[in-house]
C-alpha atoms as a PDB file:
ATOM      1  CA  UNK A   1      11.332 -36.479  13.826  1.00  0.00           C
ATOM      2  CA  UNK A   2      13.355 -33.215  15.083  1.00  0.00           C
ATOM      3  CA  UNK A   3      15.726 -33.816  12.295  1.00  0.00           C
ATOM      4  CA  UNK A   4      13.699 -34.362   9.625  1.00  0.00           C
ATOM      5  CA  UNK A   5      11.634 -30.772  10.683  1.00  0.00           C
ATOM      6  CA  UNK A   6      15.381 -28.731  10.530  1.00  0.00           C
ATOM      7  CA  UNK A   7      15.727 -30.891   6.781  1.00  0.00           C
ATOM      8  CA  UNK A   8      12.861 -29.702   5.574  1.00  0.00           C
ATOM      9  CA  UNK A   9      13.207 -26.191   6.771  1.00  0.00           C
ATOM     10  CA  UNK A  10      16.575 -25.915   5.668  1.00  0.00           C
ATOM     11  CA  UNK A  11      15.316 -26.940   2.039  1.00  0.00           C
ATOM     12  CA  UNK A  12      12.943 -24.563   1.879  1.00  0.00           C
ATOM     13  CA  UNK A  13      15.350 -21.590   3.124  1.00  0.00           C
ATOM     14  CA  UNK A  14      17.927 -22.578   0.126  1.00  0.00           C
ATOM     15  CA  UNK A  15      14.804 -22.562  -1.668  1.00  0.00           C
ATOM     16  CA  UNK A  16      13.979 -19.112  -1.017  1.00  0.00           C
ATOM     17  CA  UNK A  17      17.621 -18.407  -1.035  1.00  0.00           C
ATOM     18  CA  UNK A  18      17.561 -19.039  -4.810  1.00  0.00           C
ATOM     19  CA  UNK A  19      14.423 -17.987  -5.328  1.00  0.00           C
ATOM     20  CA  UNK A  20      15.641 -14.570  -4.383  1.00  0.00           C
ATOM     21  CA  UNK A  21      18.816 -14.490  -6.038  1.00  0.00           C
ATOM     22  CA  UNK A  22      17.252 -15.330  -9.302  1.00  0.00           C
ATOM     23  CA  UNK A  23      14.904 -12.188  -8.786  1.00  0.00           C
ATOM     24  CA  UNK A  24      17.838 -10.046  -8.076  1.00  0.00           C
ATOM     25  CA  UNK A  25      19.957 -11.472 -11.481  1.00  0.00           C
ATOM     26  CA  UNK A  26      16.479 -11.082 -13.691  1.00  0.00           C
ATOM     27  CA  UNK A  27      15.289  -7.710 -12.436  1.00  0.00           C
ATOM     28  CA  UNK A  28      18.305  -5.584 -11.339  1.00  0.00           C
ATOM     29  CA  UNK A  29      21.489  -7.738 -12.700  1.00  0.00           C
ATOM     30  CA  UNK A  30      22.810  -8.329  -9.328  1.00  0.00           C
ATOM     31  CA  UNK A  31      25.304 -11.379  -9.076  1.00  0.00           C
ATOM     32  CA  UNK A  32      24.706 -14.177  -6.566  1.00  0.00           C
ATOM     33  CA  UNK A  33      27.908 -13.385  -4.563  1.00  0.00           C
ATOM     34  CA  UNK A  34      26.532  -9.819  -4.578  1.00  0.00           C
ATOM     35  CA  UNK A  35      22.971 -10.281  -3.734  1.00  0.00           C
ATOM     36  CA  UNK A  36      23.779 -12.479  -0.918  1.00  0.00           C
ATOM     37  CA  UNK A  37      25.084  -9.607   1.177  1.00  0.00           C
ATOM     38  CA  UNK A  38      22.789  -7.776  -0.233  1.00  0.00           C
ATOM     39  CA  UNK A  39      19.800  -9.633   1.119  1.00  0.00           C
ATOM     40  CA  UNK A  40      21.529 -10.050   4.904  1.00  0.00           C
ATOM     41  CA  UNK A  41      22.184  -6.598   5.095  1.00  0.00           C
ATOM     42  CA  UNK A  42      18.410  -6.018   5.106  1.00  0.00           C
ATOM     43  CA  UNK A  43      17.629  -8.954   7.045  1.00  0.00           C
ATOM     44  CA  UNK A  44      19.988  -7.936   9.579  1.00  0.00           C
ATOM     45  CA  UNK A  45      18.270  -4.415   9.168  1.00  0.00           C
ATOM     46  CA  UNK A  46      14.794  -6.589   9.966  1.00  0.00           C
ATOM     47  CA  UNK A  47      15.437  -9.275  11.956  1.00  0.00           C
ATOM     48  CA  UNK A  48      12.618 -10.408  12.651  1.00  0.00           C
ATOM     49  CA  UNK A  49      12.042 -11.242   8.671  1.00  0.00           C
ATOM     50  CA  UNK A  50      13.392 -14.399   6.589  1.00  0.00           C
ATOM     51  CA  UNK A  51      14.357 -15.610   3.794  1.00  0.00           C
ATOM     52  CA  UNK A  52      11.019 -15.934   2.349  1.00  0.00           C
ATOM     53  CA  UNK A  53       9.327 -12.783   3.455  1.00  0.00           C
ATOM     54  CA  UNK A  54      12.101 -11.325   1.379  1.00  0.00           C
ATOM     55  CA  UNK A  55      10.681 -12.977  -1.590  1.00  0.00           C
ATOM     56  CA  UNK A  56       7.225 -12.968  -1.327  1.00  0.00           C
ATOM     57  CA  UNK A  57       8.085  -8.852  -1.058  1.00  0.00           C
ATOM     58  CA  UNK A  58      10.082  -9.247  -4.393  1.00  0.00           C
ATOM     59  CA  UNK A  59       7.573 -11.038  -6.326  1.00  0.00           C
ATOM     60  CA  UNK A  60       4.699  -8.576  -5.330  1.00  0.00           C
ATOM     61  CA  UNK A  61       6.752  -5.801  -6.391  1.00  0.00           C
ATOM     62  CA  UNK A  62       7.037  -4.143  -3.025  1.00  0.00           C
ATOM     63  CA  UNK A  63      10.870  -4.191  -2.530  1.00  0.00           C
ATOM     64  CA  UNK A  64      13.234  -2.759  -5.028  1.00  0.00           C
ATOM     65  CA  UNK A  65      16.946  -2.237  -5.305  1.00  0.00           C
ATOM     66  CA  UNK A  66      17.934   1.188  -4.634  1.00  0.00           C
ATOM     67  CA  UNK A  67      22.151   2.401  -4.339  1.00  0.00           C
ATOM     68  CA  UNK A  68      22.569  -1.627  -3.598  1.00  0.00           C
ATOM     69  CA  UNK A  69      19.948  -1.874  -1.007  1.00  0.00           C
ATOM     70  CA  UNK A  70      16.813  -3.544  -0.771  1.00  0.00           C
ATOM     71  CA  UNK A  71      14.131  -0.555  -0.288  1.00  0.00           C
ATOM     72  CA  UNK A  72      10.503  -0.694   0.337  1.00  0.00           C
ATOM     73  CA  UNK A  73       8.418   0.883  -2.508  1.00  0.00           C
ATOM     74  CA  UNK A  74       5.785   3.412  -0.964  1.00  0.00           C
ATOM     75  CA  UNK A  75       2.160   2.756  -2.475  1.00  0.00           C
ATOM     76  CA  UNK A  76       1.518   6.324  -0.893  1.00  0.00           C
ATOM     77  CA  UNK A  77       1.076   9.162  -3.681  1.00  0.00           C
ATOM     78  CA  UNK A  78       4.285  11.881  -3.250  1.00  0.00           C
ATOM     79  CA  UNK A  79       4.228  15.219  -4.353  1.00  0.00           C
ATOM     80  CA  UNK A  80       7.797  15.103  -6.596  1.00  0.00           C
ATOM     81  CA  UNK A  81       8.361  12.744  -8.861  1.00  0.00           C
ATOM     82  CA  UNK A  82      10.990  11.184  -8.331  1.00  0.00           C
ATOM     83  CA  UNK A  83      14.218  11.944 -10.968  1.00  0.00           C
ATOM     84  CA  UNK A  84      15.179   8.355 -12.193  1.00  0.00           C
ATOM     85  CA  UNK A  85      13.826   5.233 -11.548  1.00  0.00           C
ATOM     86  CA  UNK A  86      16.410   2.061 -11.581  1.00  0.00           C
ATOM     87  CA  UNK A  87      14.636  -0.630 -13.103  1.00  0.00           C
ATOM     88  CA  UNK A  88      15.425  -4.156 -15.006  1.00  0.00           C
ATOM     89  CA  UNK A  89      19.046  -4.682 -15.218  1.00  0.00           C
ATOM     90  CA  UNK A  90      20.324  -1.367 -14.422  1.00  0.00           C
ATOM     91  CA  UNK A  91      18.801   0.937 -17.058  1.00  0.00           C
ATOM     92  CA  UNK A  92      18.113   4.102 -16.093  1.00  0.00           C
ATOM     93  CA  UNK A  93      14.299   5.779 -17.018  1.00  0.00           C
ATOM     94  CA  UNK A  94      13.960   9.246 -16.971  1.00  0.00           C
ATOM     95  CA  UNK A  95      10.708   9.911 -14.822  1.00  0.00           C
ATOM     96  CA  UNK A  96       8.862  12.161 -16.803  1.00  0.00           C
ATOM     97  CA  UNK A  97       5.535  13.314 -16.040  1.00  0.00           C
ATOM     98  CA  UNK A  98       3.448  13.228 -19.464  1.00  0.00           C
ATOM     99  CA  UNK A  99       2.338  16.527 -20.537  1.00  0.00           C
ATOM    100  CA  UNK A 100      -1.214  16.532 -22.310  1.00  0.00           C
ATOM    101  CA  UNK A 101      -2.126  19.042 -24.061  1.00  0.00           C
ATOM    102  CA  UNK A 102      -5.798  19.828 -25.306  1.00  0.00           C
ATOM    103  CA  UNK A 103      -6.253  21.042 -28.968  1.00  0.00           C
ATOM    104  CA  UNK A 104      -9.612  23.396 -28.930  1.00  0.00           C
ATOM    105  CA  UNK A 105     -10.781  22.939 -32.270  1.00  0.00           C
ATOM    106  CA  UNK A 106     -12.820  25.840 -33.931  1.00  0.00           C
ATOM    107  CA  UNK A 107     -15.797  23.612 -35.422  1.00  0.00           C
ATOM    108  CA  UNK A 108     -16.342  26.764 -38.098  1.00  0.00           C
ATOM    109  CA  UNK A 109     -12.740  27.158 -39.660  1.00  0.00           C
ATOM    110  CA  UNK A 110     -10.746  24.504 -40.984  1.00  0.00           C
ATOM    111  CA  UNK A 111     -11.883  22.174 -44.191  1.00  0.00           C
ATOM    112  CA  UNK A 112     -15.425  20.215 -43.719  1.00  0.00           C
ATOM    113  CA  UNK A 113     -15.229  16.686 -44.583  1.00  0.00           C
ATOM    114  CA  UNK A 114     -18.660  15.144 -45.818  1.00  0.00           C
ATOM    115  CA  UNK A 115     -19.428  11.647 -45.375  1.00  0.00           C
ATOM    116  CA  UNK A 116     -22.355   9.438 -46.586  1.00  0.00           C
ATOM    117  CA  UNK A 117     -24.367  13.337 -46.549  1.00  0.00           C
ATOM    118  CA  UNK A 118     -23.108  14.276 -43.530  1.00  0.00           C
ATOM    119  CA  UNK A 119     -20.856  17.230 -43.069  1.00  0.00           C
ATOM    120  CA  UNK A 120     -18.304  16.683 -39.821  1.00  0.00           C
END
């Protein structure tokens, strides 16, 4: 019975083990060879986390690969913007706050448009 518990538990951790490794090529085109030390860098960083908590953190977006390090992504507002954000495969996206700007239009200048009798 003992050894069929360690088979199945050693299933699922290659399980996860893939799992994760296929994240890390799909999201931030990071090879196998490479996301393996990767990933035990951090779990040696949290030891008392697996395989699978890795993961499940992956695929609810709340780890993400910053300098070649798995970092946690705060859900907390900050007050800068950050400069770039390192997303899918690599490419860089210029953080740019949007800048909306507010026409005031004068109702009395400017050409009238009538439609079905009504002036707008």
């Amino acid at each position: 019975m003992d050894i069929k518990i360690i088979w199945e538990n050693t299933q699922m951790l290659n399980t996860h083990q893939h799992s994760v490794l296929t994240i890390l090529l799909m999201r931030f085109n990071v090879e196998p060879s490479e996301g393996i030390k990767i990933a035990e860098r951090w779990l040696k960083d949290h030891s008392q986390e697996n395989w699978g908590t890795i993961l499940r953190l992956l695929k609810s977006n709340n780890l993400t690969l910053v300098d070649r390090e798995l970092k946690p992504i705060s859900k907390s507002p900050t007050s800068e913007p950050s400069k770039t954000v390192h997303k899918y495969r690599g490419v860089e996206i210029e953080n740019k706050s949007p800048q909306v700007k507010v026409q005031q239009t004068n109702k009395s200048s400017g050409k009238k448009r009538l439609y079905r009798g009504v002036e707008y």
